[in-house]
Protein backbone atom coordinates (compact mmCIF):
# COMPACT_ATOMS: atom_id res chain seq x y z
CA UNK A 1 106.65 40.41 15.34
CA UNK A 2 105.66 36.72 14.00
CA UNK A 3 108.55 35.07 13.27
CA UNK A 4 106.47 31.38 12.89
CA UNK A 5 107.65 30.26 9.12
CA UNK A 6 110.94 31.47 8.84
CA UNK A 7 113.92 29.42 8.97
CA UNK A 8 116.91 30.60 10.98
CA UNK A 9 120.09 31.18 9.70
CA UNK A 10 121.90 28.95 11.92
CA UNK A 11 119.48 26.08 10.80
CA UNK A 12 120.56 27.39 6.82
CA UNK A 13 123.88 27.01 7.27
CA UNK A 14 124.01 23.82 9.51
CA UNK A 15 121.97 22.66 6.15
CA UNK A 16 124.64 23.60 4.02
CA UNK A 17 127.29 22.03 5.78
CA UNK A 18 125.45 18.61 6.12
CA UNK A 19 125.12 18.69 2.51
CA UNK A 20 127.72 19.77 1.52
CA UNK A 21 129.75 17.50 3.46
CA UNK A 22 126.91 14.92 2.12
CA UNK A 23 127.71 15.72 -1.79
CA UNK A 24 131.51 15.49 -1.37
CA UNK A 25 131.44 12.37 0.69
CA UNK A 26 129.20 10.67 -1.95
CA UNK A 27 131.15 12.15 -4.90
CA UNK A 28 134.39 10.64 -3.16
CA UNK A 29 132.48 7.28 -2.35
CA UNK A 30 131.70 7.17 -6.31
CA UNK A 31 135.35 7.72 -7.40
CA UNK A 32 136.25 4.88 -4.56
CA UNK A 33 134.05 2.70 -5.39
CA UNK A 34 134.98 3.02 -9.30
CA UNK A 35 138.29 2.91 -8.86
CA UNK A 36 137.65 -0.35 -6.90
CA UNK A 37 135.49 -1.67 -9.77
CA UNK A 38 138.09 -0.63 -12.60
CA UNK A 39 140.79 -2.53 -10.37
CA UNK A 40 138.94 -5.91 -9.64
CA UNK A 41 138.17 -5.98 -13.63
CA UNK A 42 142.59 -4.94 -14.19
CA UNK A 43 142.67 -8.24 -12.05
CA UNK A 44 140.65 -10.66 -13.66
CA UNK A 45 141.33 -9.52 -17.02
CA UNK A 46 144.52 -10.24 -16.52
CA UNK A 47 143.82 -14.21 -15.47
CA UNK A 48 141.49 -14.77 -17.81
CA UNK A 49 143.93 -13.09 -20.58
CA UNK A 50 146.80 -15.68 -19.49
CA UNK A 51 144.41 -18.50 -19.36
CA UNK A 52 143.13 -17.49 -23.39
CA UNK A 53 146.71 -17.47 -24.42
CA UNK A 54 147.41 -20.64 -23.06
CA UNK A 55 144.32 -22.40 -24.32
CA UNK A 56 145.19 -20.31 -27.43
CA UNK A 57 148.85 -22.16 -27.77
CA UNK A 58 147.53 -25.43 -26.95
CA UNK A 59 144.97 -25.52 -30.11
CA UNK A 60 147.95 -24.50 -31.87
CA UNK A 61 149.89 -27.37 -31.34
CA UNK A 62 146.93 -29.46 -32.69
CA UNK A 63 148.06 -31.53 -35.74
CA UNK A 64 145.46 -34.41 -36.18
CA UNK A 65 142.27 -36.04 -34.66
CA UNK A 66 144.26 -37.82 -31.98
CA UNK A 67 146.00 -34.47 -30.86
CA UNK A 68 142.17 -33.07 -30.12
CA UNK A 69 141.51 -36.28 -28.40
CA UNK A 70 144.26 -35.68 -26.00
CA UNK A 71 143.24 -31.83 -25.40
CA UNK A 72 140.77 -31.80 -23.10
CA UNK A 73 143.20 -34.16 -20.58
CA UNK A 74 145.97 -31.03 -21.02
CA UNK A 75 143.33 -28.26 -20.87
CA UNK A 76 142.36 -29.85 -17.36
CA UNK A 77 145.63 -30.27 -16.14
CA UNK A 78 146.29 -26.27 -16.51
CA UNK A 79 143.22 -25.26 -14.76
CA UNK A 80 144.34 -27.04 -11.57
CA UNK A 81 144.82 -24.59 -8.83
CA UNK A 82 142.29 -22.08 -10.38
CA UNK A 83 138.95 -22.11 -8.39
CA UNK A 84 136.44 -20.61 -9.86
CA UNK A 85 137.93 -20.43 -13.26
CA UNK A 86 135.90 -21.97 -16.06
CA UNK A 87 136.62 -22.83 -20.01
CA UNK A 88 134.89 -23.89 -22.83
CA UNK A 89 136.03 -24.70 -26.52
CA UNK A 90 133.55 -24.83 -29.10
CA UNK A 91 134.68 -26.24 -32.67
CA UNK A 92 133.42 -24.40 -35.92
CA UNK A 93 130.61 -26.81 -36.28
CA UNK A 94 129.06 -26.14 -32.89
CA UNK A 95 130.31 -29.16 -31.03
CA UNK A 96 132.38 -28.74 -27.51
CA UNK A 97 135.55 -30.08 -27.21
CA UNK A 98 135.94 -28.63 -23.82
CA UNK A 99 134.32 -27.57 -20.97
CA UNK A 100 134.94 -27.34 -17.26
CA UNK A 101 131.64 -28.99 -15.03
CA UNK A 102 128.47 -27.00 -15.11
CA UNK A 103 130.29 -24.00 -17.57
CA UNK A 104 127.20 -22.16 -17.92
CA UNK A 105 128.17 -19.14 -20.63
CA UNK A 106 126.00 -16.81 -22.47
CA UNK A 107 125.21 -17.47 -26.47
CA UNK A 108 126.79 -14.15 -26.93
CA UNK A 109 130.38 -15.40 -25.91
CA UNK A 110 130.17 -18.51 -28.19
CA UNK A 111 128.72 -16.74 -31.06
CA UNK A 112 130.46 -17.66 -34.25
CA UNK A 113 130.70 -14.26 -35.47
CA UNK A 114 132.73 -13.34 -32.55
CA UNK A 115 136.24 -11.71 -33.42
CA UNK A 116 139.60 -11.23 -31.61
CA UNK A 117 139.12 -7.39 -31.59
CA UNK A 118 135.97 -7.63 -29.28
CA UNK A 119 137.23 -9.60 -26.64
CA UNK A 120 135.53 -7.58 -23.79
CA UNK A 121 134.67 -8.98 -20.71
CA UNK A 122 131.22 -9.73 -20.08
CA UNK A 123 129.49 -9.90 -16.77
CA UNK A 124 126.33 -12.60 -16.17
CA UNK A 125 124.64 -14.59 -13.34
CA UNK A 126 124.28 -17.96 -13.60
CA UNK A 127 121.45 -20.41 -12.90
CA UNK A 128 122.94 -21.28 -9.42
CA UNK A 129 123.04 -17.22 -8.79
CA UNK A 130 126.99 -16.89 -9.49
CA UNK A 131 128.39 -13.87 -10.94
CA UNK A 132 130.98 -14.45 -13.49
CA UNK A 133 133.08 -12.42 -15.56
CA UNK A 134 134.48 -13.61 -19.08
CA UNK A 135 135.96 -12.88 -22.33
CA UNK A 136 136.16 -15.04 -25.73
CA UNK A 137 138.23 -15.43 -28.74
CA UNK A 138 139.11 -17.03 -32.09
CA UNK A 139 141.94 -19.71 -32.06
CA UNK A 140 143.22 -21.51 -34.95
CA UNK A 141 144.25 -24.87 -34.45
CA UNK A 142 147.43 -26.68 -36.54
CA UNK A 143 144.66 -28.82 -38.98
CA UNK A 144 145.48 -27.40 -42.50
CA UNK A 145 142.53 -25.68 -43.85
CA UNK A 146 140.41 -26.17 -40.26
CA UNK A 147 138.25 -23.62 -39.50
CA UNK A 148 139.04 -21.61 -35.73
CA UNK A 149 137.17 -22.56 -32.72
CA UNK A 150 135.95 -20.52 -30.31
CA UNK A 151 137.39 -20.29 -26.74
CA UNK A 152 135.78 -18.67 -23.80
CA UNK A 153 137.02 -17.97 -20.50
CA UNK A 154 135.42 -17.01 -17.41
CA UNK A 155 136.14 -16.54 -13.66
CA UNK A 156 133.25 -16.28 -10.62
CA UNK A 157 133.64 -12.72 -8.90
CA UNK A 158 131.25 -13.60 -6.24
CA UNK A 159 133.92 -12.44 -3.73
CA UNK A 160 134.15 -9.04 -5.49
CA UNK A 161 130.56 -8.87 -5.56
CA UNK A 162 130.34 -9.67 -1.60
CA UNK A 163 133.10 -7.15 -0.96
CA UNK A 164 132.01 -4.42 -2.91
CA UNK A 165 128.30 -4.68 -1.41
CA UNK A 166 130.12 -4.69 2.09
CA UNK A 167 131.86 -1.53 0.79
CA UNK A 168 128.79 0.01 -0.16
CA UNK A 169 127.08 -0.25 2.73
CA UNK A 170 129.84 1.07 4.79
CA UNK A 171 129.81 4.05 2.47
CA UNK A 172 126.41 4.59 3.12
CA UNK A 173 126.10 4.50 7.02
CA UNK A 174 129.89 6.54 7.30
CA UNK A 175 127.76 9.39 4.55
CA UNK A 176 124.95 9.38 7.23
CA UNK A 177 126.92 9.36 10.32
CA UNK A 178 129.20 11.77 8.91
CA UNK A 179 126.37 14.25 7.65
CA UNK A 180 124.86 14.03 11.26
CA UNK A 181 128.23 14.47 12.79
CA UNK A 182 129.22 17.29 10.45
CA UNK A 183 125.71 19.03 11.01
CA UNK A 184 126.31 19.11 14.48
CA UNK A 185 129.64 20.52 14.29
CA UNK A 186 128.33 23.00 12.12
CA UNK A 187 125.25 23.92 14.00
CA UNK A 188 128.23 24.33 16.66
CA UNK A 189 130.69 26.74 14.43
CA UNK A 190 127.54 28.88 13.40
CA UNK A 191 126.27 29.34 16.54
CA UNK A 192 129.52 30.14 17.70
CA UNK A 193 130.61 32.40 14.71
CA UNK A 194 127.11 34.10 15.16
CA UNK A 195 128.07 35.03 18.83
CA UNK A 196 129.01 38.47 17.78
CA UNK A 197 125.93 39.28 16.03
CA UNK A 198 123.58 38.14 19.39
CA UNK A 199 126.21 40.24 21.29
CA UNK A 200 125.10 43.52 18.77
CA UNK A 201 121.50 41.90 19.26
CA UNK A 202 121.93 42.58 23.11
CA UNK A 203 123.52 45.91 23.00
CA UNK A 204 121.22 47.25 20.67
CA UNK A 205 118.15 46.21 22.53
CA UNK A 206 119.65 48.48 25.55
CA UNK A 207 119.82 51.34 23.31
CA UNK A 208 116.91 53.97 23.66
CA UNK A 209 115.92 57.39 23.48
CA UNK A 210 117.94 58.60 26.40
CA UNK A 211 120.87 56.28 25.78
CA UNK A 212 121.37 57.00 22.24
CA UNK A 213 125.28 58.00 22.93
CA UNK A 214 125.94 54.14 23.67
CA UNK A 215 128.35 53.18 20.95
CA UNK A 216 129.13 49.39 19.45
CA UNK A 217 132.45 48.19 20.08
CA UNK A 218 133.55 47.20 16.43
CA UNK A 219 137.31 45.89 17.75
CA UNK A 220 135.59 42.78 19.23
CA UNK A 221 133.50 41.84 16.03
CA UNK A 222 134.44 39.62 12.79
CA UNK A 223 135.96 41.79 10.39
CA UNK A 224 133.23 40.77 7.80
CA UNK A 225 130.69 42.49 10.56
CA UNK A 226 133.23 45.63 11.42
CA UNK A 227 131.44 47.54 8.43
CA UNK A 228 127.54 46.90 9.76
CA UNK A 229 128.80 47.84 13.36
CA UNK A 230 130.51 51.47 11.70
CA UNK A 231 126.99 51.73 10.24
CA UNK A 232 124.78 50.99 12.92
CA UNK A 233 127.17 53.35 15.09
CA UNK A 234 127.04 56.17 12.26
CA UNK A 235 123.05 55.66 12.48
CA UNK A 236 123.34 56.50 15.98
CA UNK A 237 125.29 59.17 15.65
CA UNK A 238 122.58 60.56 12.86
CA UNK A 239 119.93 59.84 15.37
CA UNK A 240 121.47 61.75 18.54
CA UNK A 241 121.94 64.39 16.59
CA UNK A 242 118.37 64.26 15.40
CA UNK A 243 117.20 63.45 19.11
CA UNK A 244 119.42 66.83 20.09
CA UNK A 245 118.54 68.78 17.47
CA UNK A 246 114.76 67.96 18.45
CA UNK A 247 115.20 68.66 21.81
CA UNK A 248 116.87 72.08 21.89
CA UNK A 249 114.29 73.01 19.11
CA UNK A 250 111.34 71.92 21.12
CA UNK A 251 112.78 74.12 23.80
CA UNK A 252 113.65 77.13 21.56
CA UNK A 253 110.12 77.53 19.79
CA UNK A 254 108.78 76.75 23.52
CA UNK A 255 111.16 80.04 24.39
CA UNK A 256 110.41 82.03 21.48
CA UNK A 257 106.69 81.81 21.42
CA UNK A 258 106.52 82.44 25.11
CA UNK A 259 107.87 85.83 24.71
CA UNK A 260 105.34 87.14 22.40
CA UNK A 261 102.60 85.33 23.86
CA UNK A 262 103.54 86.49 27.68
CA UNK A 263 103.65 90.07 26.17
CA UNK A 264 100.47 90.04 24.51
CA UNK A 265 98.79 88.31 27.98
CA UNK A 266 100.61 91.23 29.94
CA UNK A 267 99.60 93.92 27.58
CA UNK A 268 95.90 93.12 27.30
CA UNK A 269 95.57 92.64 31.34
CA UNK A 270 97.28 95.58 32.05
CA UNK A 271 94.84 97.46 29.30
CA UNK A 272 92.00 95.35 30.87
CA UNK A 273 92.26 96.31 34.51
CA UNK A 274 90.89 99.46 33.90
CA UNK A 275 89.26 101.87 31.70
CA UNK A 276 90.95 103.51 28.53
CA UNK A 277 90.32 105.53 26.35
CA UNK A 278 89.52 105.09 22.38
CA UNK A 279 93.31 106.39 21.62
CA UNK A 280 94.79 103.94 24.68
CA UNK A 281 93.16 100.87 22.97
CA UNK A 282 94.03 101.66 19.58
CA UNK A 283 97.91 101.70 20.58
CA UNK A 284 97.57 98.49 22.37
CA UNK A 285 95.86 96.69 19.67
CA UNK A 286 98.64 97.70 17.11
CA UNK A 287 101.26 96.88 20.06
CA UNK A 288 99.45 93.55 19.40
CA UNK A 289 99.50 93.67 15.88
CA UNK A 290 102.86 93.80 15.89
CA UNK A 291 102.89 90.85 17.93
CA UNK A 292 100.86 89.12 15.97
CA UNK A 293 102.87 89.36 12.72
CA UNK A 294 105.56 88.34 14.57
CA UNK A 295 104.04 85.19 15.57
CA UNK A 296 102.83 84.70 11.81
CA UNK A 297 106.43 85.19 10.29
CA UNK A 298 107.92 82.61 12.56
CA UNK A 299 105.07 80.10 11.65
CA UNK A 300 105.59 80.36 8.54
CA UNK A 301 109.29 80.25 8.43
CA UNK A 302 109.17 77.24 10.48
CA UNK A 303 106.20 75.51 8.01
CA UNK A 304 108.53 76.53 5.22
CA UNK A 305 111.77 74.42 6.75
CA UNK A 306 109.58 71.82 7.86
CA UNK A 307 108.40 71.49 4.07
CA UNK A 308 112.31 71.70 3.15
CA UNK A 309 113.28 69.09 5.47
CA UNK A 310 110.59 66.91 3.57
CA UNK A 311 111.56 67.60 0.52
CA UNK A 312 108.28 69.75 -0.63
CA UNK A 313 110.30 72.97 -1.58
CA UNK A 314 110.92 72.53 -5.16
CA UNK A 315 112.47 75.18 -6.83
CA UNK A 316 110.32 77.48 -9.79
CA UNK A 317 113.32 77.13 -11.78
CA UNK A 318 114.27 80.02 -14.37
CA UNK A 319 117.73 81.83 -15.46
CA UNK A 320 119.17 83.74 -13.11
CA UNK A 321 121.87 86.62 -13.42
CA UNK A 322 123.02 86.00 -9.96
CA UNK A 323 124.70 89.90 -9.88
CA UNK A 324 121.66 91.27 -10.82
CA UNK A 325 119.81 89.41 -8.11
CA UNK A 326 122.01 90.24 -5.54
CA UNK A 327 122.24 93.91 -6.91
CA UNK A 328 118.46 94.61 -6.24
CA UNK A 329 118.40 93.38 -2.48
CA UNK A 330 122.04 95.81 -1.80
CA UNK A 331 119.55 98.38 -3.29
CA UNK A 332 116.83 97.41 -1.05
CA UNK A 333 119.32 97.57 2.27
CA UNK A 334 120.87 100.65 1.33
CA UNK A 335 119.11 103.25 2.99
CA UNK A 336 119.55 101.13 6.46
CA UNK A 337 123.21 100.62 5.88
CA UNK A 338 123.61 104.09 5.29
CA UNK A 339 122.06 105.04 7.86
CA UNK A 340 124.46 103.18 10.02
CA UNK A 341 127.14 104.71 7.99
CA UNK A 342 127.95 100.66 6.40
CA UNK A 343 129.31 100.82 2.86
CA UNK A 344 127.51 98.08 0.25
CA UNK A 345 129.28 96.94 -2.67
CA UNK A 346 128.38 94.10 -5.13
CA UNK A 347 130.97 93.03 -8.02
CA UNK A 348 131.24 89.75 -9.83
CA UNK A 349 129.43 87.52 -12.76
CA UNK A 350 127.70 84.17 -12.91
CA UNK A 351 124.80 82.40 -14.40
CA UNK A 352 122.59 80.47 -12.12
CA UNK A 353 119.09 78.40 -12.69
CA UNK A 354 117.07 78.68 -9.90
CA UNK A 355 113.81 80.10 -8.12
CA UNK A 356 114.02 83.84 -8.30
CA UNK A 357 111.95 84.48 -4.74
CA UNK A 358 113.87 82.06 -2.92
CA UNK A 359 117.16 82.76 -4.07
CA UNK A 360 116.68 86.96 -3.28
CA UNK A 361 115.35 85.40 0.23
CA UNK A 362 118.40 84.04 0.64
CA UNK A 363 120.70 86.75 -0.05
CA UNK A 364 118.25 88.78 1.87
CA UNK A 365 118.88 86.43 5.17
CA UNK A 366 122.23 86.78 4.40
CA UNK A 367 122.96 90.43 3.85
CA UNK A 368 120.36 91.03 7.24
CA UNK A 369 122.45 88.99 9.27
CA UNK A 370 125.40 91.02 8.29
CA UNK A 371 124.17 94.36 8.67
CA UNK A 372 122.74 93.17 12.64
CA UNK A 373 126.64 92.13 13.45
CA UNK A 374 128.75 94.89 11.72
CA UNK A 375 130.19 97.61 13.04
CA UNK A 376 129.23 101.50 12.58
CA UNK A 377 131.59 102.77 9.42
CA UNK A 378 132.39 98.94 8.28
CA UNK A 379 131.78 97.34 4.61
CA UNK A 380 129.95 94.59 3.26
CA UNK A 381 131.45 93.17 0.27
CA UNK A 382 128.83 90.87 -1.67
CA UNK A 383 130.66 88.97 -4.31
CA UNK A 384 129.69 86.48 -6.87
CA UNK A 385 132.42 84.20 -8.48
CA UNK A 386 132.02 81.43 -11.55
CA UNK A 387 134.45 78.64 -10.20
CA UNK A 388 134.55 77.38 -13.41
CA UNK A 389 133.95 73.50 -11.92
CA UNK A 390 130.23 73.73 -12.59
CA UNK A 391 129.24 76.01 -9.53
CA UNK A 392 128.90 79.40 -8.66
CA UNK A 393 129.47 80.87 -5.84
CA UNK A 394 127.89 83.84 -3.70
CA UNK A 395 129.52 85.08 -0.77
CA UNK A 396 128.90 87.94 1.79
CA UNK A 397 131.84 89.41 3.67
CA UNK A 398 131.59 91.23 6.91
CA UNK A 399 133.59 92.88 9.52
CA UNK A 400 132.73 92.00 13.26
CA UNK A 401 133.53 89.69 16.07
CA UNK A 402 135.69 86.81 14.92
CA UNK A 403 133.21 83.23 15.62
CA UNK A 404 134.47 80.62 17.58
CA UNK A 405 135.19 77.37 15.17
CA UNK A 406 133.09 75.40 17.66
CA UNK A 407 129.85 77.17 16.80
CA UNK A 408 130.04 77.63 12.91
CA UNK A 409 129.11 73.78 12.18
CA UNK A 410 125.81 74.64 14.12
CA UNK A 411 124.93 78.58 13.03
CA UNK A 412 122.66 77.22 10.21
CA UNK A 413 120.48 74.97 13.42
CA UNK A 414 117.48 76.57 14.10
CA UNK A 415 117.12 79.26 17.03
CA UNK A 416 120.76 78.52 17.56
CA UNK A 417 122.61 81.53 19.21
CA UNK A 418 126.30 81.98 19.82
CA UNK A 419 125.87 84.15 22.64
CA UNK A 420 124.08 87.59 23.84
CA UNK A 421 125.72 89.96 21.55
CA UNK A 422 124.67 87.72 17.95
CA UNK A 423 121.05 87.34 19.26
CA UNK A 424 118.36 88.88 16.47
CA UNK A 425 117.19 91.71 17.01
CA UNK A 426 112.76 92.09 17.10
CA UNK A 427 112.28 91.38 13.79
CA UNK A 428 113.97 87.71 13.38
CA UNK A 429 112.58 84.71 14.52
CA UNK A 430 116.51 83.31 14.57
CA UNK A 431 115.29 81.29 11.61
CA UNK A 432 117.06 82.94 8.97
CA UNK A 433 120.30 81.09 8.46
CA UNK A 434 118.65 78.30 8.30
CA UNK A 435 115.89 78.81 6.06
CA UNK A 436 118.76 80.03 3.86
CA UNK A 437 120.91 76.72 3.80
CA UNK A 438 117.06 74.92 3.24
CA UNK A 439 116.48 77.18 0.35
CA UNK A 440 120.05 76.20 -0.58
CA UNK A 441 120.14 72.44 -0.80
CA UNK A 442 116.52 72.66 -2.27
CA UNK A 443 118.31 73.64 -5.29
CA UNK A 444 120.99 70.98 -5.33
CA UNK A 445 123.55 73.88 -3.37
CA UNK A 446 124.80 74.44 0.29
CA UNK A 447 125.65 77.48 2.55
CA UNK A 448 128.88 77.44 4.60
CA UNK A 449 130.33 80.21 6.86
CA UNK A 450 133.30 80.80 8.00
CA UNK A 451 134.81 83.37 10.75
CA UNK A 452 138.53 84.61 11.59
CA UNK A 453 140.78 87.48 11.93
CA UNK A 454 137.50 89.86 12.69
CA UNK A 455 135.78 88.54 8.89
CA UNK A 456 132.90 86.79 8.60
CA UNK A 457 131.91 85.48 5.18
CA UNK A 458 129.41 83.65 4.09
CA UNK A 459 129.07 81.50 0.94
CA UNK A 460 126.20 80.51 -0.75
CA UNK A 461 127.14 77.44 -3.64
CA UNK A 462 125.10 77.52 -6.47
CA UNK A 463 125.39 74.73 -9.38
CA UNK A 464 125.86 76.33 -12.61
């Protein structure tokens, strides 16, 4: 068998792990990392925020000229201490009354348009490659009638920057390590969870044709696997009794054809080993004849259940009056019961749709069997009964020797004999009971016996 192309399932599921472990690990990096992000902004929003107000307060504390000549001196005294904090003030007419050294801030911060409501914080690089972070607003100085300048704010977040790249790159080689380590461990917990399934692998690999009673223990198994092991045992069990059933029936046709076979050879070189006359040969060729037919009946009847056990009988169906079916084959046995002094009666009603040959065969094989096995001066009662839950029912009651419950499971087998006194007599092939359940099932039934107290009855189950 090529197996080349196919992918194992310990290699799918180590896959799965790794990326699942992968997705989750990235997923919780993202929400880290965010959070991080979200927190570092919280921060400088809330410097920059104090630092508007204050600018804010101080423009409105501005009376006259010589007030905004002394502003830039107080603005500068309130940024000491703040690294990397810059400001800028830009009056209505465009000129700067402030700004810390090399304030470098976008045109869209110092935008005249710019309102209160919009002051959110904008993130640029500057020439020199510095990240910054900064907000602007509108504040109104204490000049009557002056327009507001503008006053922006911003604070260098290179550390953030450096710390989050740091962070990111640590995210990344802990998601690879950790999908290599949790592959691993996974290729280890499948391998190991698979044990039990290489254990089945090896016990079923020891199983053959003459060990086919070997059994899989299903109490050392994973209770998701109990259910395949009950299977694969039940499969076995199907297949022993297959095997069995093959064997004894290899050895029953070898028994039953010998006997004919050895008594035609007999016959024709006793006839042969000397001269007879015309009359002398005719009686052993009809001897043979006899023979013959014999042979041809149990061919046929074993063609007929190998065709059944195929599924290649199907039924001619029609409507059946199931009385008056089993009426006409009690007529046709009457003369031979009475001339064993057995009583036939037939009573009952019930509509059946099925093939009219095979279904008077298999009351036939019934009532022939009973008639071999009952007693001078007994009765046969053949009965049919309309259960009323879709099926009807034909049985044949006999009195005789009470069956063991050991051998009724197996009286429907093929050549199968309970012991010397059931055995047929030289007109069955032993094939009748079983053609009859064949003939059965082909039409959706079943045949069932059952044997105590000295009454044997058999039931044939017909669906309505």
């Amino acid at each position: 068998m090529r197996l080349s192309g196919r992918k194992s399932m310990t290699f799918r599921l180590t896959m799965l792990f790794a990326l699942s472990s992968t997705v989750v690990l990235l997923f919780l990096g993202y929400l880290i990392a965010g959070s991080l992000e979200r927190h570092f902004e919280e921060q400088d929003m809330e410097v920059l925020t104090g630092k508007l107000k204050l600018v804010q307060h101080a423009l409105e504390k501005v009376r006259s000229t010589g007030d905004l000549n002394v502003l830039p001196q107080q603005l500068d005294d309130s940024l000491v201490g703040h690294h990397g904090l810059e400001l800028v003030v830009v009056a209505p007419q465009g000129q700067i009354l402030f700004a810390t050294s090399g304030a470098q801030f976008p045109p869209s911060l110092l935008d005249n348009q710019v309102r209160v409501d919009s002051a959110r914080p904008t993130v640029w690089t500057t020439k020199d490659n510095h990240p910054l972070r900064g907000i602007s607003a509108l504040a109104r100085t204490g000049i009557k009638n002056a327009q507001p300048a503008i006053v922006a704010v911003a604070t260098d977040i290179s550390h953030h920057e450096h710390f989050m790249s740091s962070f990111r790159m640590t995210l990344w080689s802990f998601v690879v390590l950790a999908a290599l380590l949790t592959g691993f461990l996974g290729w280890l917990a499948v391998r190991r969870g698979l044990a039990p399934l290489q254990a089945i692998r090896r016990e079923a690999a020891g199983i053959t044709a003459h060990r086919l009673d070997s059994r899989l223990s299903a109490d050392t198994v994973p209770v998701e696997l109990a259910t395949l092991v009950e299977a694969w045992n039940e499969m076995l069990a199907r297949l022993e009794d297959s095997f069995r059933r093959l064997s004894d029936f290899s050895s029953d046709i070898a028994h039953e054809l010998r006997t004919p076979v050895t008594n035609l050879l007999t016959q024709t070189q006793v006839t042969l080993s000397k001269a007879r006359t015309s009359a002398e040969y005719c009686d052993v060729l009809a001897s043979n004849a006899e023979e013959f037919e014999h042979l041809a009946r149990m061919i046929a009847d074993m063609l007929l259940l190998a065709k059944a056990d195929n599924d290649l009988v199907i039924p001619h169906r029609e409507p059946l009056d199931l009385v008056e079916e089993a009426k006409g084959v009690v007529d046709f046995y009457e003369a031979l019961a009475e001339e064993r002094s057995i009583v036939l009666t037939c009573s009952g009603s019930g509509l059946v749709s099925g093939d009219r040959l095979m279904v008077r065969r298999a009351i036939s094989n019934l009532l022939s069997n009973a008639l071999r096995h009952t007693p001078a001066g007994g009765r046969i009662v053949v009965h049919v009964d309309d259960t009323g839950d879709s099926a009807v029912k034909l049985s044949v009651e006999n009195p005789g020797d009470t069956i063991a419950r050991e051998h009724l499971p197996r009286l429907f087998d093929r050549f199968y004999r309970v012991d010397s006194s059931r055995q047929r007599l030289s007109d069955g092939a032993g094939l009748g009971l079983a053609i009859t359940r064949s003939m059965l099932r082909a039409h959706g039934g079943d045949a069932v016996i059952r044997s105590e107290c000295g009454m044997t009855v058999c039931e044939l189950h017909f669906p309505a």
